[in-house]
Structure formats: C-alpha cells, structure tokens
C-alpha atoms as a PDB file:
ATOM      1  CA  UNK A   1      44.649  57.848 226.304  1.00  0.00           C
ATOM      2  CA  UNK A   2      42.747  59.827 229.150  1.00  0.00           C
ATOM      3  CA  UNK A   3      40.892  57.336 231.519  1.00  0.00           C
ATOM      4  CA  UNK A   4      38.414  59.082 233.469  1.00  0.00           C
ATOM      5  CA  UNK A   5      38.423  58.969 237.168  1.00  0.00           C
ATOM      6  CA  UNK A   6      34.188  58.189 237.664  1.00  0.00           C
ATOM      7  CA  UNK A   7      31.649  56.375 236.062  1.00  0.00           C
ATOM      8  CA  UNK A   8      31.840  52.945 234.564  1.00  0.00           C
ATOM      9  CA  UNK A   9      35.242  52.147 232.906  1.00  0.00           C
ATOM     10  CA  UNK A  10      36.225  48.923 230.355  1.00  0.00           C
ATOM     11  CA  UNK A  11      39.871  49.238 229.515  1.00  0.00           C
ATOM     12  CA  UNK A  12      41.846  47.730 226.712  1.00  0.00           C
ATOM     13  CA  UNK A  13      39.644  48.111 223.855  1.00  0.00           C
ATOM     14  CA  UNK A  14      40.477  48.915 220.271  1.00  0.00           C
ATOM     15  CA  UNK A  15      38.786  50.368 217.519  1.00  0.00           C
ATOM     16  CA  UNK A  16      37.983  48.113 214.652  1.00  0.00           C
ATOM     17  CA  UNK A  17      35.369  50.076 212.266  1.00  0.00           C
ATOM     18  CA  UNK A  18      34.248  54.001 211.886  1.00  0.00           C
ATOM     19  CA  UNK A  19      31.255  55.620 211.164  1.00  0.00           C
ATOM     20  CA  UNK A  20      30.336  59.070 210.736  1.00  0.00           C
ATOM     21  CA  UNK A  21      26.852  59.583 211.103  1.00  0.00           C
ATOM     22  CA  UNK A  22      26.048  62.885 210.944  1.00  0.00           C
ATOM     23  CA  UNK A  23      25.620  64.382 214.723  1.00  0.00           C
ATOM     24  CA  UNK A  24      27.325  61.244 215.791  1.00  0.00           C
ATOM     25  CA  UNK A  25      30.473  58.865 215.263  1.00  0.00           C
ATOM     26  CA  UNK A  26      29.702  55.200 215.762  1.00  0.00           C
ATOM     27  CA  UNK A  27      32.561  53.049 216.720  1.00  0.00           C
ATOM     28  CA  UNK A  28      33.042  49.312 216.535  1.00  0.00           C
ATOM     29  CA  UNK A  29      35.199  48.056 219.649  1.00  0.00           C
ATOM     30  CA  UNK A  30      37.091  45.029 220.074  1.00  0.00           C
ATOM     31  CA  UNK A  31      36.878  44.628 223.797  1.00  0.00           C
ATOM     32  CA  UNK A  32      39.659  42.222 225.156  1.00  0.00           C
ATOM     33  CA  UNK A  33      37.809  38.728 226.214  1.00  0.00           C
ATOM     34  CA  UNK A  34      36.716  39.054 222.355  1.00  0.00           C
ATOM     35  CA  UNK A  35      33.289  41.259 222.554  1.00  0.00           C
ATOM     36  CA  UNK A  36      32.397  43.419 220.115  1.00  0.00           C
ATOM     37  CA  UNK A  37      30.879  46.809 221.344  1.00  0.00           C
ATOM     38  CA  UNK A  38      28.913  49.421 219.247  1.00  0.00           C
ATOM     39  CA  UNK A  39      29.598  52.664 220.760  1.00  0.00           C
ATOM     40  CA  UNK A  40      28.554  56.445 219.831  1.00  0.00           C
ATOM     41  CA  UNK A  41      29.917  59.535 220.527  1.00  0.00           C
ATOM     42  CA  UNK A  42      28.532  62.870 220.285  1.00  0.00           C
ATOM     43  CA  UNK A  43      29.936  65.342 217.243  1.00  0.00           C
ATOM     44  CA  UNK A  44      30.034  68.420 219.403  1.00  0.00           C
ATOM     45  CA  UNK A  45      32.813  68.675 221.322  1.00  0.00           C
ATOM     46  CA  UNK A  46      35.859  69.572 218.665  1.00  0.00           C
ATOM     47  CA  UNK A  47      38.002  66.061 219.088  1.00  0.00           C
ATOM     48  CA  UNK A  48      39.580  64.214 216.475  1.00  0.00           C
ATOM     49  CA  UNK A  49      37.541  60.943 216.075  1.00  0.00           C
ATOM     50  CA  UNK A  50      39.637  57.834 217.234  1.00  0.00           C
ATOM     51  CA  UNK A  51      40.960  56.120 213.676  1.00  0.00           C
ATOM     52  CA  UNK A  52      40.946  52.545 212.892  1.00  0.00           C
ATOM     53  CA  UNK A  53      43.601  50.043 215.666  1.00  0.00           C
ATOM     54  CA  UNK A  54      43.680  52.992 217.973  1.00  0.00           C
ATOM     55  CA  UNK A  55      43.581  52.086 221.569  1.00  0.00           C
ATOM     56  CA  UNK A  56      40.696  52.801 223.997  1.00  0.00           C
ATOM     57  CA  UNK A  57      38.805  52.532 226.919  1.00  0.00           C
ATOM     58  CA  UNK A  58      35.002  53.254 227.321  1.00  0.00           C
ATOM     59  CA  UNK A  59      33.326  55.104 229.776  1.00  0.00           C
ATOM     60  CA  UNK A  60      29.649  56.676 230.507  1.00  0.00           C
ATOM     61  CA  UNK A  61      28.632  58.306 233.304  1.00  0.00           C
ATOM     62  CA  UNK A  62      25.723  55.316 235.395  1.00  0.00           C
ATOM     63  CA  UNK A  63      22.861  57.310 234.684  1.00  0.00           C
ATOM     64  CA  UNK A  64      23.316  56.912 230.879  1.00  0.00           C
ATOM     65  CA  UNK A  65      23.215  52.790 231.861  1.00  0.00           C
ATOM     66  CA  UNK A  66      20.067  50.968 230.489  1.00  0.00           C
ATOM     67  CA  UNK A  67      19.432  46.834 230.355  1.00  0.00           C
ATOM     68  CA  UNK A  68      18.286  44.661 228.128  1.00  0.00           C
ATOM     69  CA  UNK A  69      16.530  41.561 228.188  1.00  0.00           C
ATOM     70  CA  UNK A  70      18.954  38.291 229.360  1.00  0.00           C
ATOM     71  CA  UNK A  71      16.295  35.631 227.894  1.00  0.00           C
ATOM     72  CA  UNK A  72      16.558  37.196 224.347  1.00  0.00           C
ATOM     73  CA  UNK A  73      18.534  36.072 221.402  1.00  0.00           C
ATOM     74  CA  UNK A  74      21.765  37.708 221.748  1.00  0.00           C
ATOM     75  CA  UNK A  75      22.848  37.293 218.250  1.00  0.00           C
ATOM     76  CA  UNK A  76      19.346  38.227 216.929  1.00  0.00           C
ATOM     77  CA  UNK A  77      19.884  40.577 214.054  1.00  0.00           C
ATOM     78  CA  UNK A  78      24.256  40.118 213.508  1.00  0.00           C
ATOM     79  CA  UNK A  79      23.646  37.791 210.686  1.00  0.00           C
ATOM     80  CA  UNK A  80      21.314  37.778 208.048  1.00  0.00           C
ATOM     81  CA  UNK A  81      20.497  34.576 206.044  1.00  0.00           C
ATOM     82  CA  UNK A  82      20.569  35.076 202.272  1.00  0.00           C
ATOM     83  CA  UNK A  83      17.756  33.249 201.420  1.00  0.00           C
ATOM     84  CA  UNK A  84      15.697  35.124 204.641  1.00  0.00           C
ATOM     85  CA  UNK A  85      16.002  38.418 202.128  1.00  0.00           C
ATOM     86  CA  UNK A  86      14.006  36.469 198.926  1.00  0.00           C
ATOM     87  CA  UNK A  87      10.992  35.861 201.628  1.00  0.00           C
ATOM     88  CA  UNK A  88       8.025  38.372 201.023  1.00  0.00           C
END
C-alpha cells in the first residue's frame, strides 16, 4: 500500500464492493470507526483496480475537497421504503 506524502489522508480502510463504470471504478470503503465511503477513481492510469477485502487508504489532493450541507438528512437516499416505490 503506497500512502502519499500530501494532501488529505484516511488510513485503514478496506474495500467492501466494486464497480466498474466505464471511465471510472467506484469503490465502497469500510472506513475504521464504521463509515462507509463511496469513492471513484479515474480509468486512465494502467493500475489494477483494488479487489474486494483489500486494504486501503484514501487520499485527494484539498483542492478536489467540496462540503455538503450539515442540517440535511444524512441518510436521505441509503434506504428505500418498499411501499415509497408503489406511490405515483
């Protein structure tokens, strides 16, 4: 595992779920204190994707760093309620 030197770092993760997406890889981390992180990377650069129970840590340079909105529902849109999908 290479951990970069600069940027923002979270150590310790491990990949639980991947998706190829065409230009992109999604990834489904399992961050330590029990968060789950959606992450993409970038097809273009000739490396193996990481593979299911690998280990990782996540970095991104701070200019690629964006918020969101503390007063919104963080779970909005995880779960879906079955009987939300016979509305019209």
């Amino acid at each position: 595992m290479n951990t970069p030197t600069r940027g923002n770092l979270l150590t310790g993760g491990h990949i639980e779920d991947v998706s190829y997406i065409g230009v992109s890889t999604q990834y489904q981390v399992e961050m330590p204190w029990g968060q789950e992180l959606m992450v993409f990377e970038q097809n273009d650069d000739g490396v193996a994707p990481f593979k299911k129970g690998d280990a990782v840590n996540i970095s991104w340079e701070p200019t690629f760093t964006f918020a969101l909105r503390g007063d919104e529902d963080v779970t909005a849109g995880s779960q879906i309620e079955p009987e939300a999908l016979d509305e019209e």
